[in-house]
Protein backbone atom coordinates (compact mmCIF):
# COMPACT_ATOMS: atom_id res chain seq x y z
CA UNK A 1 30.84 -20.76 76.62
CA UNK A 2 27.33 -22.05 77.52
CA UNK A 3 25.18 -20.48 74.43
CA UNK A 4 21.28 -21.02 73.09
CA UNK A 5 18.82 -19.54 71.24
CA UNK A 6 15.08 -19.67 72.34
CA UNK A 7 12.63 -18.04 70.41
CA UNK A 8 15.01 -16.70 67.85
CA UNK A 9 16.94 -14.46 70.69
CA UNK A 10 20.66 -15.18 71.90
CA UNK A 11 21.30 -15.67 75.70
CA UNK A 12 24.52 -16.30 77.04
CA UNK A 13 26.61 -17.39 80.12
CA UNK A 14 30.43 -17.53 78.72
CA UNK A 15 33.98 -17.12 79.48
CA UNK A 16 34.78 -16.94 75.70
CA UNK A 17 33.71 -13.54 74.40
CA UNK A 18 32.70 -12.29 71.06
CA UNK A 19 33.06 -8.70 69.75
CA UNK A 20 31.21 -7.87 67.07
CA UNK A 21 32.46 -4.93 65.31
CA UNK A 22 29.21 -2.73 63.17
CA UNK A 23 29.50 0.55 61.78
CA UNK A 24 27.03 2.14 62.65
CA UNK A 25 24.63 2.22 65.71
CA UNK A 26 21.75 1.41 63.50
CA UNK A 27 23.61 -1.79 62.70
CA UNK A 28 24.72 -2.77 66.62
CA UNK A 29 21.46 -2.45 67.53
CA UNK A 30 19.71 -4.60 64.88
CA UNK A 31 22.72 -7.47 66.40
CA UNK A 32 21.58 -6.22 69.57
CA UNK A 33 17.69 -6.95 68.74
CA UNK A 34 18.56 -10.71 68.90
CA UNK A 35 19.29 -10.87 72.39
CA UNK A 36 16.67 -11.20 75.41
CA UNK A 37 17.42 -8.07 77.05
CA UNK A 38 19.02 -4.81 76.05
CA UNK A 39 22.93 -4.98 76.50
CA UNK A 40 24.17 -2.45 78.83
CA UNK A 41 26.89 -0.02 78.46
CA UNK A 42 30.09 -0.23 78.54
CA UNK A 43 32.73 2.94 78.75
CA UNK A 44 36.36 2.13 78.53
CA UNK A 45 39.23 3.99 77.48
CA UNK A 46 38.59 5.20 73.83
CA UNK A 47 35.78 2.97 73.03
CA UNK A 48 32.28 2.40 74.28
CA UNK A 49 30.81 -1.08 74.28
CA UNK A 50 27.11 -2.89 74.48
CA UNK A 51 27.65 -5.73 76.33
CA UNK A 52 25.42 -9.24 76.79
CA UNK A 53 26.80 -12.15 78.43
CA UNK A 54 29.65 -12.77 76.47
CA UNK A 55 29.00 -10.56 73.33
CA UNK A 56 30.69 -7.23 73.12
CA UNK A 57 29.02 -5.03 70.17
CA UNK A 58 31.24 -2.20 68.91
CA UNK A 59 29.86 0.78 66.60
CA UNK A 60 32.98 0.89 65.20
CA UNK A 61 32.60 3.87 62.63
CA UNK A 62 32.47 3.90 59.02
CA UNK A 63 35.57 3.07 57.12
CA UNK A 64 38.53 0.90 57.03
CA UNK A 65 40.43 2.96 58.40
CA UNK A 66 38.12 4.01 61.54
CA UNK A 67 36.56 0.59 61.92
CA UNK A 68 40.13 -0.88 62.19
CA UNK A 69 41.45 0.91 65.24
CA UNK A 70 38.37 0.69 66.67
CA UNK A 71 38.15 -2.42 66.86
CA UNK A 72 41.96 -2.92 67.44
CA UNK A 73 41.11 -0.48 70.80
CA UNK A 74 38.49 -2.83 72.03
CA UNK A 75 40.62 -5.92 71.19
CA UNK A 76 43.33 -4.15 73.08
CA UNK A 77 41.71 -2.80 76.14
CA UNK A 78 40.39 -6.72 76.22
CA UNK A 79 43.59 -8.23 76.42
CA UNK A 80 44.77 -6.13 79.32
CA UNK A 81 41.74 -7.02 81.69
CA UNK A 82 42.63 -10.14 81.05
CA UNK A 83 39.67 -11.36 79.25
CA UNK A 84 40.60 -11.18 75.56
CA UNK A 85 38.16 -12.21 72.74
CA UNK A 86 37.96 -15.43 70.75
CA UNK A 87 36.37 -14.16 67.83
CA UNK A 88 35.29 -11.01 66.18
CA UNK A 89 32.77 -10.39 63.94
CA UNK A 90 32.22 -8.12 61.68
CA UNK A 91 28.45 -7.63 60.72
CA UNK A 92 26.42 -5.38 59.24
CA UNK A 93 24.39 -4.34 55.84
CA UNK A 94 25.95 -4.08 52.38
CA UNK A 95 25.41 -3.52 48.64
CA UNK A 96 24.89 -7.11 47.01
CA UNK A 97 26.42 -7.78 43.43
CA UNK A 98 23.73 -8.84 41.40
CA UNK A 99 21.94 -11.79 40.76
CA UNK A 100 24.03 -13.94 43.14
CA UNK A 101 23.66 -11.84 46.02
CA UNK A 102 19.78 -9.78 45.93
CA UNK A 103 18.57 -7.68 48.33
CA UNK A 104 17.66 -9.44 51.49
CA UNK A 105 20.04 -12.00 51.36
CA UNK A 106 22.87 -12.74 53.76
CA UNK A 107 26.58 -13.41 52.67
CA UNK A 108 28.69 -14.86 55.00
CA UNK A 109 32.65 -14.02 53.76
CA UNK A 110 34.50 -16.73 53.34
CA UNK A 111 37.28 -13.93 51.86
CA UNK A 112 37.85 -10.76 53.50
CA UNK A 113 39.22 -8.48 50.32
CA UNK A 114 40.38 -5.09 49.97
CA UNK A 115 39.19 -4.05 46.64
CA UNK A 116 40.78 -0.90 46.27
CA UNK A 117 44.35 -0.80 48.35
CA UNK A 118 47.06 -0.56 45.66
CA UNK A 119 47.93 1.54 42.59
CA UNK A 120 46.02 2.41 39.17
CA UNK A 121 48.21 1.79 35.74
CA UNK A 122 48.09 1.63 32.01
CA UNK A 123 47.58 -1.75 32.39
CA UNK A 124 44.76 -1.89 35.56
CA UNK A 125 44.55 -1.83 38.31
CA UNK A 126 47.65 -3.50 40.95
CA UNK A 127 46.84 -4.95 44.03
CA UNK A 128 48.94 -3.75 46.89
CA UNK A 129 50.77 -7.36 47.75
CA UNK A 130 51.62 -7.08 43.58
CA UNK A 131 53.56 -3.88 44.80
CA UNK A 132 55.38 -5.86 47.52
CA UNK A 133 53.63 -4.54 50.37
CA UNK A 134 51.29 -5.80 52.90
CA UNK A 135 48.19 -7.99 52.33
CA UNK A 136 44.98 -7.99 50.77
CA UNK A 137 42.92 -10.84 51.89
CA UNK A 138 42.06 -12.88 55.29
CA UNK A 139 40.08 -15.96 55.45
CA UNK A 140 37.59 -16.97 58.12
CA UNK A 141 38.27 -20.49 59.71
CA UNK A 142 36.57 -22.59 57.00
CA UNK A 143 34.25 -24.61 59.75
CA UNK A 144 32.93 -21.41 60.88
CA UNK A 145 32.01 -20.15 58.07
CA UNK A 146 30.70 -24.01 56.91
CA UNK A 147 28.77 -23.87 60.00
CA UNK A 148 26.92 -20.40 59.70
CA UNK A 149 26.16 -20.82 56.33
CA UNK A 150 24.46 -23.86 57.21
CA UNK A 151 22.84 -22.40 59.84
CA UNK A 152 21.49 -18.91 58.51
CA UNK A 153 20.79 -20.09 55.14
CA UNK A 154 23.14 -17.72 54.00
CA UNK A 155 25.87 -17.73 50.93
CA UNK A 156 29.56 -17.65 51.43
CA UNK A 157 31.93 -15.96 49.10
CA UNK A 158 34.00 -12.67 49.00
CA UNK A 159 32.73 -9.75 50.61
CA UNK A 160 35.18 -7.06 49.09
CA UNK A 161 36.21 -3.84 51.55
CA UNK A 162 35.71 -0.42 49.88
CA UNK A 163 37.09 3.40 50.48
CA UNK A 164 34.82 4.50 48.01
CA UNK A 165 30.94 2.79 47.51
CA UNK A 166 30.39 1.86 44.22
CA UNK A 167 27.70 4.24 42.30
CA UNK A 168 28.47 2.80 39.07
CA UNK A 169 27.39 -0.51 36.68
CA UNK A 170 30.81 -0.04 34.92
CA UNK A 171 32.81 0.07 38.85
CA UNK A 172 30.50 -2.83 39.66
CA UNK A 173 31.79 -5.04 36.30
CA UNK A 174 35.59 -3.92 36.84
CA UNK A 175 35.39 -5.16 40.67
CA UNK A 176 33.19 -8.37 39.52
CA UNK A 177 35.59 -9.43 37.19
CA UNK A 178 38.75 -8.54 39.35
CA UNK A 179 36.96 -10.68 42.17
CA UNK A 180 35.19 -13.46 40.43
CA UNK A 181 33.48 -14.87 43.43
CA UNK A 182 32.59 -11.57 45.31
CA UNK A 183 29.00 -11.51 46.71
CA UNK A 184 28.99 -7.99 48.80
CA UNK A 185 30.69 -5.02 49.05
CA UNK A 186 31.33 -2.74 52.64
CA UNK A 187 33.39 -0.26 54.00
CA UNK A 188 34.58 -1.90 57.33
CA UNK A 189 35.37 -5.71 56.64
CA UNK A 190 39.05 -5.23 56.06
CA UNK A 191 39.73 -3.07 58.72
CA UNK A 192 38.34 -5.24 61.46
CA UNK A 193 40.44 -8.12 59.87
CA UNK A 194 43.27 -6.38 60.09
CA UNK A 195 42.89 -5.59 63.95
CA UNK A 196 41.99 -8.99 64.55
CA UNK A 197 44.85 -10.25 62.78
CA UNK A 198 47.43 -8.17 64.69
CA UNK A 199 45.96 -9.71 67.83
CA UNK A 200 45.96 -12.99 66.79
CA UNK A 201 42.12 -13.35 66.85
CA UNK A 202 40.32 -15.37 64.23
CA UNK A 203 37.62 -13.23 62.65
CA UNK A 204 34.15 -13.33 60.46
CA UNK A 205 32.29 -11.31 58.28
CA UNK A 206 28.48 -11.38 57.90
CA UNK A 207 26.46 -9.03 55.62
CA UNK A 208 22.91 -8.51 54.98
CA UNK A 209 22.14 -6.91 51.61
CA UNK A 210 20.59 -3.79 51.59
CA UNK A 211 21.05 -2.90 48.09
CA UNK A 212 22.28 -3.67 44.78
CA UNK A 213 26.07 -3.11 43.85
CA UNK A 214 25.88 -0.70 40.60
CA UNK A 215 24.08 2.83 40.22
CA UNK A 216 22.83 4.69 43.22
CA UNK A 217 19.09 4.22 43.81
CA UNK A 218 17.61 4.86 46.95
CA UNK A 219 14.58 4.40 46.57
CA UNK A 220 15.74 0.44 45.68
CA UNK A 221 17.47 0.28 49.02
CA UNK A 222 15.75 -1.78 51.68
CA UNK A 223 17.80 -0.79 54.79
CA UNK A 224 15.22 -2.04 57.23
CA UNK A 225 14.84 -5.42 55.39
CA UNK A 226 18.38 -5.77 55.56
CA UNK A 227 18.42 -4.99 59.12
CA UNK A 228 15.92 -7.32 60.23
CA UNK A 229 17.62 -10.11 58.59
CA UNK A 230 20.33 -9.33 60.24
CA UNK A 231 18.67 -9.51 63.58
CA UNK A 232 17.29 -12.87 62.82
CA UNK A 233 21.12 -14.03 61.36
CA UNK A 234 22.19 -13.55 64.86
CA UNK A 235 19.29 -15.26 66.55
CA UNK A 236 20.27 -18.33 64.93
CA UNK A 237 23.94 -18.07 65.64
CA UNK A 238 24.34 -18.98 69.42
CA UNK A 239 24.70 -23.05 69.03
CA UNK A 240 26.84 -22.71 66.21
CA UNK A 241 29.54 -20.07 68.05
CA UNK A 242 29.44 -22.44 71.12
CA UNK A 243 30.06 -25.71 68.83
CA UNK A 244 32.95 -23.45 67.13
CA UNK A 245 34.37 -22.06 70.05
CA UNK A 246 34.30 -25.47 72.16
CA UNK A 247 35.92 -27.02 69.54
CA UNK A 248 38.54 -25.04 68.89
CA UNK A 249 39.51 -24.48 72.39
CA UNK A 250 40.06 -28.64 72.48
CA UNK A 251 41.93 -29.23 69.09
């Protein structure tokens, strides 16, 4: 895949694709903002893409649950023409656990976590795998996420996957000290790992914050802020998915 950013906008000539999986339009077309020229539309069976060169972006829906056979649809419907993807990502704004991760900032997951997928007890709460079930975490390749950190100046760490958004400072401090290292919360993360997993595709999560982690207040969010950085996120990631992608097609 032949890749480069000028002027802080992605343009493409490939033969390894990329889906990147959002959750909402709002979100695809902030990703969408980084590229020279508006992607065109896609229609295929069950999902509807925006495609540039060889970038695929997916408004998956909101949720695990939604997001994950979304994306597992487009993953799907890629492998039978033929062209299946190399990576997915899944991208988009989220609440930041404070002060590591304030609003504005991007986290870059270097752990994909379900924070809530198991069962309550007297004794706490008991992660699914505890149960003997399933899994709870998947890792981005460690040089990609290396790489884009380097690259977009942002943080890696856990970005945790929630049913249920956290509107509380005592939900925040029972997931904080459950995940130590956890940077972000979302809705989606997990879900698109999971797809990707089933396919075999490696995957990545990038947030922007939009808000703090803790009690709801709006009028603290800074969804366009978040957006725009995550508009220029993707402007600088072109060099660094062709460096990625070449090398792991020859190792």
């Amino acid at each position: 895949m032949v890749l480069q950013a000028q002027e802080g906008l992605l343009t493409t000539s490939s033969v390894v694709r990329v889906l990147v999986a959002t959750a909402v339009p709002a979100e695809r077309d902030a990703v969408a903002g980084a590229f020279p020229a508006p992607p065109r539309e896609v229609r295929l069976p069950g999902v509807t893409l925006h495609r540039s060169g060889g970038y695929d972006l997916l408004a998956a829906g909101v949720g695990p649950a939604l997001a994950a056979a979304s994306t597992a649809t487009a993953l799907t419907a890629a492998a039978l023409e033929g062209t299946p993807y190399a990576l997915v990502v899944s991208a988009g704004i989220a609440g930041g656990f404070q002060p590591d991760a304030p609003v504005g900032s991007l986290v870059v997951a270097d752990d994909i976590t379900v924070a809530d997928l198991g069962a309550d007890t007297a004794d706490g709460f008991v992660p699914v795998t505890a149960l003997g079930f399933g899994t709870v975490s998947h890792r981005p390749p460690e040089s990609l996420v290396r790489d884009v950190v380097a690259t977009t100046g942002g943080r890696a760490g856990t970005v945790l996957t929630v049913s249920t958004v956290t509107g509380t400072a005592a939900r925040a401090a029972e997931l904080r000290a459950r995940h130590p290292r956890a940077l972000a919360e979302a809705m989606e993360g997990f879900g698109v790992a999971e797809a990707a997993a089933t396919h075999g595709v490696p995957v990545l999560e990038l947030r922007a914050v939009s808000n703090p982690v803790g009690p709801r207040d709006r009028a603290a969010w800074r969804i366009g802020d978040a957006l725009a950085a995550l508009t220029e996120a993707f402007g600088k990631l072109a060099p660094v998915l062709e460096g990625w992608n070449r090398h792991d097609r020859t190792h």
